[in-house]
C-alpha atoms as a PDB file:
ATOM      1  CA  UNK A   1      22.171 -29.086  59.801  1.00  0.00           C
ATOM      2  CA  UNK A   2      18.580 -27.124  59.669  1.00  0.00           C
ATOM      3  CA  UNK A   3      17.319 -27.074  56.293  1.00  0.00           C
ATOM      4  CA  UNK A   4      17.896 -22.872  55.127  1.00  0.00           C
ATOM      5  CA  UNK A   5      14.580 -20.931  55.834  1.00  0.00           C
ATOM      6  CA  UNK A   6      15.304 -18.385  53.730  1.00  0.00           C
ATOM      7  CA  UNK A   7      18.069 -18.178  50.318  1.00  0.00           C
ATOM      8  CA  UNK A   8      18.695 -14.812  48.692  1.00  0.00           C
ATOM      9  CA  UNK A   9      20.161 -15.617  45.469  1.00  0.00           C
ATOM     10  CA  UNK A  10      22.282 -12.636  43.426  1.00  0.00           C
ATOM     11  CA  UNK A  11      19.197  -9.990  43.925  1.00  0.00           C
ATOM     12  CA  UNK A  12      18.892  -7.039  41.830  1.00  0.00           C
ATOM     13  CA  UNK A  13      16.666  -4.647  42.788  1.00  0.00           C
ATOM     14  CA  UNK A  14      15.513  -0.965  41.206  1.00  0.00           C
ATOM     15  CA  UNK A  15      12.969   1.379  42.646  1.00  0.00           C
ATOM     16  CA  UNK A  16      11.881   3.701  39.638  1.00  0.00           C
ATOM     17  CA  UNK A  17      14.643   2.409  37.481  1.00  0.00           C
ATOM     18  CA  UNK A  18      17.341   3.342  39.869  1.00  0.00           C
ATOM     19  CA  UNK A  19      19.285   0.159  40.719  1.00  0.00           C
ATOM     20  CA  UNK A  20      19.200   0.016  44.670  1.00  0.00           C
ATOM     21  CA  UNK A  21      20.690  -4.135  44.917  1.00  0.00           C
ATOM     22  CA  UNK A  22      23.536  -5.131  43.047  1.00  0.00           C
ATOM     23  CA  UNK A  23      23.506  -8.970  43.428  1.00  0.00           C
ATOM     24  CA  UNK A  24      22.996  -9.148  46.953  1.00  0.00           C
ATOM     25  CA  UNK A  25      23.024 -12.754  48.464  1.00  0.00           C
ATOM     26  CA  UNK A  26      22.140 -14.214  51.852  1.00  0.00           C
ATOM     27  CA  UNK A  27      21.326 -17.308  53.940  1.00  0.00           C
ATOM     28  CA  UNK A  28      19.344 -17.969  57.034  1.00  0.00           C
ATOM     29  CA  UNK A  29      18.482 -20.685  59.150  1.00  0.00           C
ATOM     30  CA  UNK A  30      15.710 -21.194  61.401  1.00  0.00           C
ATOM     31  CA  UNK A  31      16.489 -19.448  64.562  1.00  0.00           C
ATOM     32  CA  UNK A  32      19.396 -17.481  63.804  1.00  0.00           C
ATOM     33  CA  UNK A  33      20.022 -14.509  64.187  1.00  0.00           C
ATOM     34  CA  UNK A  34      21.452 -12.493  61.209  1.00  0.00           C
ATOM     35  CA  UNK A  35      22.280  -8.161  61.849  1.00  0.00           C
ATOM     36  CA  UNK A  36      22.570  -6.145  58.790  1.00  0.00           C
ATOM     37  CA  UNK A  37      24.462  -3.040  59.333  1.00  0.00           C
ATOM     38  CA  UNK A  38      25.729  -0.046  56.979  1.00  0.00           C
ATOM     39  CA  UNK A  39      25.873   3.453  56.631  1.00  0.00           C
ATOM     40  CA  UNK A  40      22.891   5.583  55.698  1.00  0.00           C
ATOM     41  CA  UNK A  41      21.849   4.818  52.013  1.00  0.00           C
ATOM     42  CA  UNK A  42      23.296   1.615  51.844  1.00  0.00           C
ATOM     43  CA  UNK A  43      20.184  -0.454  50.733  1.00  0.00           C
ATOM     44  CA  UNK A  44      19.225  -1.851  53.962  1.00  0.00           C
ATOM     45  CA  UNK A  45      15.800  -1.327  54.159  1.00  0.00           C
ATOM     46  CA  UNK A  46      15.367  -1.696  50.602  1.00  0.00           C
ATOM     47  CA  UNK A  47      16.512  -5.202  51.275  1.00  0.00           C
ATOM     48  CA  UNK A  48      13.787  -5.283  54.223  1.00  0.00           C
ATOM     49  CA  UNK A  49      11.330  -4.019  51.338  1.00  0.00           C
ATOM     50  CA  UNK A  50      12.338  -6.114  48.820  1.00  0.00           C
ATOM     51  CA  UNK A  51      11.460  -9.747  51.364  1.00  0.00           C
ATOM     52  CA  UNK A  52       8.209  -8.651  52.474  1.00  0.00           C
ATOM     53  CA  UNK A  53       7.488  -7.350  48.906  1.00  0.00           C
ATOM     54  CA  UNK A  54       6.600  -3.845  48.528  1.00  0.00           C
ATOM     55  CA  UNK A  55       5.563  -3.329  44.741  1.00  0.00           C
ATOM     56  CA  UNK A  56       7.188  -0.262  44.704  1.00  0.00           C
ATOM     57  CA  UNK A  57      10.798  -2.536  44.616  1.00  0.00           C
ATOM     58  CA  UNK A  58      11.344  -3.950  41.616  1.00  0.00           C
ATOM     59  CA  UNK A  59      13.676  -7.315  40.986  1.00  0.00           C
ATOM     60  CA  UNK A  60      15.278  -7.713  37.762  1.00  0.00           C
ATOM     61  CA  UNK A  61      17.399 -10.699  38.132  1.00  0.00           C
ATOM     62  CA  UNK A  62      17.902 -13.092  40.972  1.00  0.00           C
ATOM     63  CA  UNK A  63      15.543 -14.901  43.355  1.00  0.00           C
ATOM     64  CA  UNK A  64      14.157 -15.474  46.991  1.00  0.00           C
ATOM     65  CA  UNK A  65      13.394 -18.884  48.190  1.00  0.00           C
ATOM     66  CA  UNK A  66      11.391 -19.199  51.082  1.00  0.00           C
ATOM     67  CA  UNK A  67      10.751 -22.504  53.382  1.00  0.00           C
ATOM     68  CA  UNK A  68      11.892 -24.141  50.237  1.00  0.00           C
ATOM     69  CA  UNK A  69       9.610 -22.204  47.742  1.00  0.00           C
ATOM     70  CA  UNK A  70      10.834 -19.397  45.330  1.00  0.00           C
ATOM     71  CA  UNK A  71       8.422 -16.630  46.616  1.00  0.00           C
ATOM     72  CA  UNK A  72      10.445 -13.665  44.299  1.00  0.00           C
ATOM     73  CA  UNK A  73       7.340 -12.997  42.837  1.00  0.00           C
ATOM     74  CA  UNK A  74       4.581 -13.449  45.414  1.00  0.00           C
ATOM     75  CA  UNK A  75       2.478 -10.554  46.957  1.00  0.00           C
ATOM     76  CA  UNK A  76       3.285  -9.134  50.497  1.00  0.00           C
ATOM     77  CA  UNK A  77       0.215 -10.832  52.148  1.00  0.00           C
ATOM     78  CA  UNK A  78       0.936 -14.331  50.346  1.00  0.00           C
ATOM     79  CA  UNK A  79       4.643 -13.972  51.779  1.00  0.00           C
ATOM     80  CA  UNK A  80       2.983 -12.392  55.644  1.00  0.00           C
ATOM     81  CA  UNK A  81       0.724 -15.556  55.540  1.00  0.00           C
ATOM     82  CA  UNK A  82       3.935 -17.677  54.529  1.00  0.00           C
ATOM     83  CA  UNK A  83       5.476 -16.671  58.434  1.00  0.00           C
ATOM     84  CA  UNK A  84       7.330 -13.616  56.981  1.00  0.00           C
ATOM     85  CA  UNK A  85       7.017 -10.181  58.677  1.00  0.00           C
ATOM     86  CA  UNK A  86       8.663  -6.734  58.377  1.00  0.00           C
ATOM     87  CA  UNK A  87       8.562  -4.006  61.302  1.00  0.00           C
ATOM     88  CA  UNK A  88       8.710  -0.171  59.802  1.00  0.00           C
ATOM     89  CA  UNK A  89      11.047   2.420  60.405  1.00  0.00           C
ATOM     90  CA  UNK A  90       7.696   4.733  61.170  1.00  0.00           C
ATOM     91  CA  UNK A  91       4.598   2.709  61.681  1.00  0.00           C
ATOM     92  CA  UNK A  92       1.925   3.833  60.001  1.00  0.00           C
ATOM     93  CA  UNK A  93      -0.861   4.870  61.454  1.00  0.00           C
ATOM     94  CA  UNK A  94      -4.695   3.663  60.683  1.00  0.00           C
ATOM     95  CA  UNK A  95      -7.485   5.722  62.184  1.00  0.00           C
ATOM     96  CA  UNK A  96     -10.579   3.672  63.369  1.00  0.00           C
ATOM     97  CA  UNK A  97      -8.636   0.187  63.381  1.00  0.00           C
ATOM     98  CA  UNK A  98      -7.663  -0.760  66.758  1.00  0.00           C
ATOM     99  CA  UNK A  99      -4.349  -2.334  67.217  1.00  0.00           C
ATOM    100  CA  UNK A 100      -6.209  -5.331  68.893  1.00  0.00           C
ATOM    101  CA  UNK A 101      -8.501  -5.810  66.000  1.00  0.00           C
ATOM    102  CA  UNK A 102      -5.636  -5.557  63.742  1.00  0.00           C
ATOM    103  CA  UNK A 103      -3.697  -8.494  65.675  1.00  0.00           C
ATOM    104  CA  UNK A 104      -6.754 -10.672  65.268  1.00  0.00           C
ATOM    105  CA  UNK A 105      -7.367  -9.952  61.510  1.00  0.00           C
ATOM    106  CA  UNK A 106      -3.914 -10.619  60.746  1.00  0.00           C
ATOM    107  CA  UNK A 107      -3.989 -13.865  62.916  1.00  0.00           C
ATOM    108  CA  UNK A 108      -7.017 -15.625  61.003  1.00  0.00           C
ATOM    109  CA  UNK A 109      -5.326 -14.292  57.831  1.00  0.00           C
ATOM    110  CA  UNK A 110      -2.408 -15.941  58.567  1.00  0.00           C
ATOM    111  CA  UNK A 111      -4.036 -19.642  59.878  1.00  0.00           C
ATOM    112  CA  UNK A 112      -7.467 -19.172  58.206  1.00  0.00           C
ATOM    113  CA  UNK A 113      -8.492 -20.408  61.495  1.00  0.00           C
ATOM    114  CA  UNK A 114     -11.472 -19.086  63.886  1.00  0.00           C
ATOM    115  CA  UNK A 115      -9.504 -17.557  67.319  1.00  0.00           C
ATOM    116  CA  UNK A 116     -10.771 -18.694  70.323  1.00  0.00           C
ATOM    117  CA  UNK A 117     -11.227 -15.536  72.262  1.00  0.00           C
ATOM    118  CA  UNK A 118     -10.393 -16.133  75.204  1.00  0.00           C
ATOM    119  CA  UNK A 119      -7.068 -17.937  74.651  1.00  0.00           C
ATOM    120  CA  UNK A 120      -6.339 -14.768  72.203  1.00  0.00           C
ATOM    121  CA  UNK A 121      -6.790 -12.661  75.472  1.00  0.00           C
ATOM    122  CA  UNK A 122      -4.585 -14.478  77.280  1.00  0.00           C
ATOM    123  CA  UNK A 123      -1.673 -14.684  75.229  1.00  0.00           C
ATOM    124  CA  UNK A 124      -2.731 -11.062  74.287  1.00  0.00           C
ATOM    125  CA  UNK A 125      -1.789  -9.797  78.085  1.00  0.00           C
ATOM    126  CA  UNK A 126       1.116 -11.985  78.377  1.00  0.00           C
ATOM    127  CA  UNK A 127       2.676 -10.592  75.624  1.00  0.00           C
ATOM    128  CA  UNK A 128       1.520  -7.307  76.645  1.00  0.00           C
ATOM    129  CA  UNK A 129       2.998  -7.511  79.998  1.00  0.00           C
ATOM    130  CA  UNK A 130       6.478  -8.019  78.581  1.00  0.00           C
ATOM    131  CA  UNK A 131       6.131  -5.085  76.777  1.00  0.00           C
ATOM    132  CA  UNK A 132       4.563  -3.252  79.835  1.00  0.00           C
ATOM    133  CA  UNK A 133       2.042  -1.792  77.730  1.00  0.00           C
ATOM    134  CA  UNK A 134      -1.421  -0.614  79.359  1.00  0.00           C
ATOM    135  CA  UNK A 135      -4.571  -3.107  77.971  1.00  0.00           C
ATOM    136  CA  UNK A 136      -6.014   0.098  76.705  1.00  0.00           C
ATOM    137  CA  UNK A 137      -3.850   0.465  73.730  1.00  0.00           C
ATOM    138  CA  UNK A 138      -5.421  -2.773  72.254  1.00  0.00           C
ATOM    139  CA  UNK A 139      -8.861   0.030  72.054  1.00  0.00           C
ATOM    140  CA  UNK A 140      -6.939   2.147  70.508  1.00  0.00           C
ATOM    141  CA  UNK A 141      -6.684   2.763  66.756  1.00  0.00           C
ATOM    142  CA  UNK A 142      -3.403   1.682  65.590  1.00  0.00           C
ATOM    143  CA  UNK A 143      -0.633   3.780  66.108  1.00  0.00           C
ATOM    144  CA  UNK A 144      -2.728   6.973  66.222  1.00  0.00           C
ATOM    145  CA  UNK A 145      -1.339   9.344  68.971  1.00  0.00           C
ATOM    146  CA  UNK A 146       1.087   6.767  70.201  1.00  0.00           C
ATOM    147  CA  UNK A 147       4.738   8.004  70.583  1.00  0.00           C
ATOM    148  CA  UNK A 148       7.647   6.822  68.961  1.00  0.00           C
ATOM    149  CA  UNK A 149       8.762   3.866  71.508  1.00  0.00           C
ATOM    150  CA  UNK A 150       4.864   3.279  71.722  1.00  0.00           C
ATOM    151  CA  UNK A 151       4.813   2.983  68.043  1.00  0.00           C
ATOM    152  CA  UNK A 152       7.661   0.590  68.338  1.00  0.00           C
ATOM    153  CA  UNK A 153       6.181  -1.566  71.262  1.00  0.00           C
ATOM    154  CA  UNK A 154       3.047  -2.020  69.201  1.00  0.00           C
ATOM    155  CA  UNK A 155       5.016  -3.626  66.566  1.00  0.00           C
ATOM    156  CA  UNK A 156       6.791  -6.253  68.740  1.00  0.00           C
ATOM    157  CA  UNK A 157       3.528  -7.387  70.273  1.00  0.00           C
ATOM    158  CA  UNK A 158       2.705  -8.065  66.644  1.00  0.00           C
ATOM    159  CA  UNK A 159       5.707  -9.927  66.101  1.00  0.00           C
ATOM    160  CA  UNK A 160       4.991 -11.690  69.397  1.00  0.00           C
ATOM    161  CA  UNK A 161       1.447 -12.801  68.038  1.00  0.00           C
ATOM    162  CA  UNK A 162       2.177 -13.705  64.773  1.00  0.00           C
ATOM    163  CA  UNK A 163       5.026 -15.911  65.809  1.00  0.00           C
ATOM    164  CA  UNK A 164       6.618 -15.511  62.180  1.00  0.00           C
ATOM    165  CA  UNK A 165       9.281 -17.711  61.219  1.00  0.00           C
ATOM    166  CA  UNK A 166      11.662 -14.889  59.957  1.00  0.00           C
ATOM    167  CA  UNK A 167      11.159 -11.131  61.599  1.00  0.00           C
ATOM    168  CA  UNK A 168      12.535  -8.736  59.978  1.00  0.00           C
ATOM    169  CA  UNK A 169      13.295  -5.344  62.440  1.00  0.00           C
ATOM    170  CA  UNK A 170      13.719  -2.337  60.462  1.00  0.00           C
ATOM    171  CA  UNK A 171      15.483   0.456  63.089  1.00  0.00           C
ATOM    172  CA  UNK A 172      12.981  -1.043  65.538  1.00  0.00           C
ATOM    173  CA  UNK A 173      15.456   0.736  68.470  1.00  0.00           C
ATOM    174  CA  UNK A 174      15.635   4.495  66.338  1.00  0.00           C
ATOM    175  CA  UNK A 175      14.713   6.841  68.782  1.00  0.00           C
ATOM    176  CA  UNK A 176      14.066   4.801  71.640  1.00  0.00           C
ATOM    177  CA  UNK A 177      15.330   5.660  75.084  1.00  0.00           C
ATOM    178  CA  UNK A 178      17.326   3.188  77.511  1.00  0.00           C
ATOM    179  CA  UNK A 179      14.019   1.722  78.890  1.00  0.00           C
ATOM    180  CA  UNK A 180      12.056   1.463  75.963  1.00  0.00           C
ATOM    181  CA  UNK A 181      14.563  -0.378  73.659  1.00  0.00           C
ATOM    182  CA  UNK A 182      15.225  -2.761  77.221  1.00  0.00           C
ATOM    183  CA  UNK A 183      11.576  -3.504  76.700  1.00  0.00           C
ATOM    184  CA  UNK A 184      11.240  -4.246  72.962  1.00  0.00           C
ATOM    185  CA  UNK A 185      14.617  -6.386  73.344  1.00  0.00           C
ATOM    186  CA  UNK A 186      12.570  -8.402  76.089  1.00  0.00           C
ATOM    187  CA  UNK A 187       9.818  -8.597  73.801  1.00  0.00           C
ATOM    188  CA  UNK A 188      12.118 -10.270  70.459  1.00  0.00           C
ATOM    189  CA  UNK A 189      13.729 -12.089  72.933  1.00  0.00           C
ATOM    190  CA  UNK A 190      10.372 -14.070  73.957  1.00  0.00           C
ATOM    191  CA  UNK A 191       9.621 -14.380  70.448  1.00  0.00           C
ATOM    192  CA  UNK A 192      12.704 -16.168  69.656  1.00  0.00           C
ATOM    193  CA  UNK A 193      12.485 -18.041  73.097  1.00  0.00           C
ATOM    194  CA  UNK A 194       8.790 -19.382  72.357  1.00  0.00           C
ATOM    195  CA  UNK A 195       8.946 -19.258  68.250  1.00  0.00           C
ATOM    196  CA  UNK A 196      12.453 -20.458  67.541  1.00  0.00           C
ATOM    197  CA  UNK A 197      11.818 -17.885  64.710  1.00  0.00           C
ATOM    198  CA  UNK A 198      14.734 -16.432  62.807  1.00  0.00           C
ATOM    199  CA  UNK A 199      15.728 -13.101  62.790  1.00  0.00           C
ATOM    200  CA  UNK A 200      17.385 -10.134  60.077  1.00  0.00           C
ATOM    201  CA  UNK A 201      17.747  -6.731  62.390  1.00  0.00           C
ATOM    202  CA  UNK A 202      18.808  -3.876  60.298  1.00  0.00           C
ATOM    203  CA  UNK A 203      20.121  -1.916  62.635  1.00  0.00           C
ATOM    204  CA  UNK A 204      22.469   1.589  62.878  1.00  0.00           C
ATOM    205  CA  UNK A 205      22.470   1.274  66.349  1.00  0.00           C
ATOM    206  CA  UNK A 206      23.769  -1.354  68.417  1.00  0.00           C
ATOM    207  CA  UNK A 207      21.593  -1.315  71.725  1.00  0.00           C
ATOM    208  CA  UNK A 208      19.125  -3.956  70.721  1.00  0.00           C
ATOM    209  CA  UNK A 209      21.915  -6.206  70.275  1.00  0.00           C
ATOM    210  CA  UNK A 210      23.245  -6.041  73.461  1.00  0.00           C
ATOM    211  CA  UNK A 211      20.856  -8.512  75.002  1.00  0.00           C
ATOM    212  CA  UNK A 212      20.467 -10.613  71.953  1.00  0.00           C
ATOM    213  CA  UNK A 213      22.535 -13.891  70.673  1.00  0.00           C
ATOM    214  CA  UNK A 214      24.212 -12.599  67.463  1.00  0.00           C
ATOM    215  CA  UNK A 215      24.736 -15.409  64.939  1.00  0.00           C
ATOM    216  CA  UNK A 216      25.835 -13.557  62.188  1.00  0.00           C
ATOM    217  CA  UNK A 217      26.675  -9.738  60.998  1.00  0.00           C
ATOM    218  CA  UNK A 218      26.789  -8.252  57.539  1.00  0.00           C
ATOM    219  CA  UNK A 219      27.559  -5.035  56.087  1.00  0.00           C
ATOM    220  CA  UNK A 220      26.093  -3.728  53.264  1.00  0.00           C
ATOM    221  CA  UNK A 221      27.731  -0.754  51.128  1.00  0.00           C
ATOM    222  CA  UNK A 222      26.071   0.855  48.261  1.00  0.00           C
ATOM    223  CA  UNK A 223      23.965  -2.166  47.754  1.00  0.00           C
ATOM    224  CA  UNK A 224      26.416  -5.179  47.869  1.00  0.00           C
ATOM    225  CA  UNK A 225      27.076  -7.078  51.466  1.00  0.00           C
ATOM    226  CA  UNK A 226      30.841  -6.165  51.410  1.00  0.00           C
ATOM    227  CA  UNK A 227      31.925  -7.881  55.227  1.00  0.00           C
ATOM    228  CA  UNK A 228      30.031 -11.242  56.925  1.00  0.00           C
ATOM    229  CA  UNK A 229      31.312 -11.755  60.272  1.00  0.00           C
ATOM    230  CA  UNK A 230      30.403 -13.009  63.775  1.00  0.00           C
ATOM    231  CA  UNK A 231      29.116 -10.414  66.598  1.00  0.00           C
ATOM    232  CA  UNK A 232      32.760  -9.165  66.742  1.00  0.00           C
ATOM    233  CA  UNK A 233      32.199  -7.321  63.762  1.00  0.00           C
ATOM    234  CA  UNK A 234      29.916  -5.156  65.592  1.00  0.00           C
ATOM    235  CA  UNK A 235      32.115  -4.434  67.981  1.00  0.00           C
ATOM    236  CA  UNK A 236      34.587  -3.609  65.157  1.00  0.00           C
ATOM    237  CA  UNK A 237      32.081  -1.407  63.254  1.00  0.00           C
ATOM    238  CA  UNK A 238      31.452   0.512  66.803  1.00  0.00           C
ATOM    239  CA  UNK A 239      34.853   1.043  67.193  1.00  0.00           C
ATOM    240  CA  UNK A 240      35.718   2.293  63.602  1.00  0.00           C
ATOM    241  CA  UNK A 241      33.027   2.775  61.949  1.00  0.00           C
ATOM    242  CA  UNK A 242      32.027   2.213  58.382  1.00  0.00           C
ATOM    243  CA  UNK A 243      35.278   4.136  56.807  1.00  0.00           C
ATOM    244  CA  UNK A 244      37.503   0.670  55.848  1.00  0.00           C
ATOM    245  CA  UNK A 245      34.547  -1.033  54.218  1.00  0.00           C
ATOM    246  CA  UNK A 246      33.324   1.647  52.454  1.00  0.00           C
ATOM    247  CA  UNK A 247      37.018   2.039  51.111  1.00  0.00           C
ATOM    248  CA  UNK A 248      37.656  -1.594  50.656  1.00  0.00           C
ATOM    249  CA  UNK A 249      33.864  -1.300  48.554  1.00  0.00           C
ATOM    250  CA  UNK A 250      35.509   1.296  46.451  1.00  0.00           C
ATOM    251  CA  UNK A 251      38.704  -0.613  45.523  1.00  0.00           C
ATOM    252  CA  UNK A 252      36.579  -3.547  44.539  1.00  0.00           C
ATOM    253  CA  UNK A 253      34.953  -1.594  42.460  1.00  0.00           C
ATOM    254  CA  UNK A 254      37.834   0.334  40.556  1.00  0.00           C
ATOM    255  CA  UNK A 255      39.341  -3.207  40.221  1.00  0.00           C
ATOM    256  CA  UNK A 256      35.664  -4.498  38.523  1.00  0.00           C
END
């Protein structure tokens, strides 16, 4: 059995004293594939938040061990370098940084290596190609103009540069039409092919998932994973929505 790449042990997390986590606990393995799903204001992307870091997120009890090292209280670049990355819900955009200068910032941050240009190039267009993004974007300042499913693209060819061991996809499909989240499925799929990186998609849709291999699937409900299930329980979740678990959350609670 792989040794666990990530261990989320009984977090509790509070953004401006407002408990968000109530003891929420997870395991992944390298190169599985874990969805998160939940109805708005669950505390899925506050999980997302809380692994990469964000200072505005703070944890009061409980811990995060990563590649066998608690990381609960390292910075966000310290946990990027580490192979850990986090897509946004809405990218932000940063004028006069172009997204291919970016890409190669971020890559000698990570390996504190000099890139040979060339080879970055190449793997640049590859990855690019998947994506079937234009070679001008990488001249253009990072996400500035770009539309939403550009936006979105952008941050998979990240992901597919980086090669992170865990990705972390925040709503990457939101707003994305038929072709675009085709695409950006393409795009995580060739990360996992090449990287053998693991994956947590938060997701309220289910159309990235279609072409993916779903290991695992958890529902969150008011800040406590209530349901862990194969990819049947996405199908069960499409078909009846959140209602039961959100029902079954309450009773728990009433019984507490």
């Amino acid at each position: 059995m792989s040794e666990q790449l990530l261990q989320i042990n009984q977090i509790h997390a509070d953004i401006e004293e407002k408990e968000i986590l109530h003891g929420v606990s997870l395991n992944i393995n390298p190169g599985e594939t874990h969805v998160l799903m939940g109805p708005n204001g669950a505390g899925k992307s506050t999980l997302g938040h809380v692994l990469m870091g964000n200072p505005k997120y703070h944890i009061s009890s409980g811990n995060i061990i990563f590649k066998g090292n608690d990381i609960t209280g390292e910075s966000t670049d310290k946990r990027a370098r580490d192979g850990i990355f986090l897509s946004f819900q809405e990218p932000l955009e940063v004028p006069g940084l172009s997204l291919e200068s970016f890409i190669r910032s971020a890559i000698r941050q990570k390996t504190g290596r000099p890139i040979r240009v060339w080879e970055f190039h190449k793997e640049l267009k590859k990855a690019m190609d998947v994506l079937q993004l234009d070679e001008s974007y990488t001249q253009r300042s990072l996400n500035v103009g770009f539309s939403g499913g550009e936006k979105k693209k952008a941050e998979i060819l990240q992901l597919m540069m980086l090669k992170p061991s865990l990705a972390i996809l925040d709503e990457t499909d939101s707003g994305l039409d038929v072709d675009a989240v085709r695409l950006v499925s393409e795009g995580v799929r060739a990360y996992q092919r090449e990287q053998k990186g693991a994956l947590l998609i938060i997701t309220h849709s289910t159309r990235i998932l279609e072409a993916l291999h779903v290991d695992y699937t958890h529902v969150m409900v008011d800040g406590h994973i209530v349901a862990t299930g194969d990819s049947s329980l996405v199908d069960k979740i499409n078909e009846e929505g959140y209602e039961s678990f959100i029902q079954a959350a309450g009773k728990t609670e009433g019984a507490n």
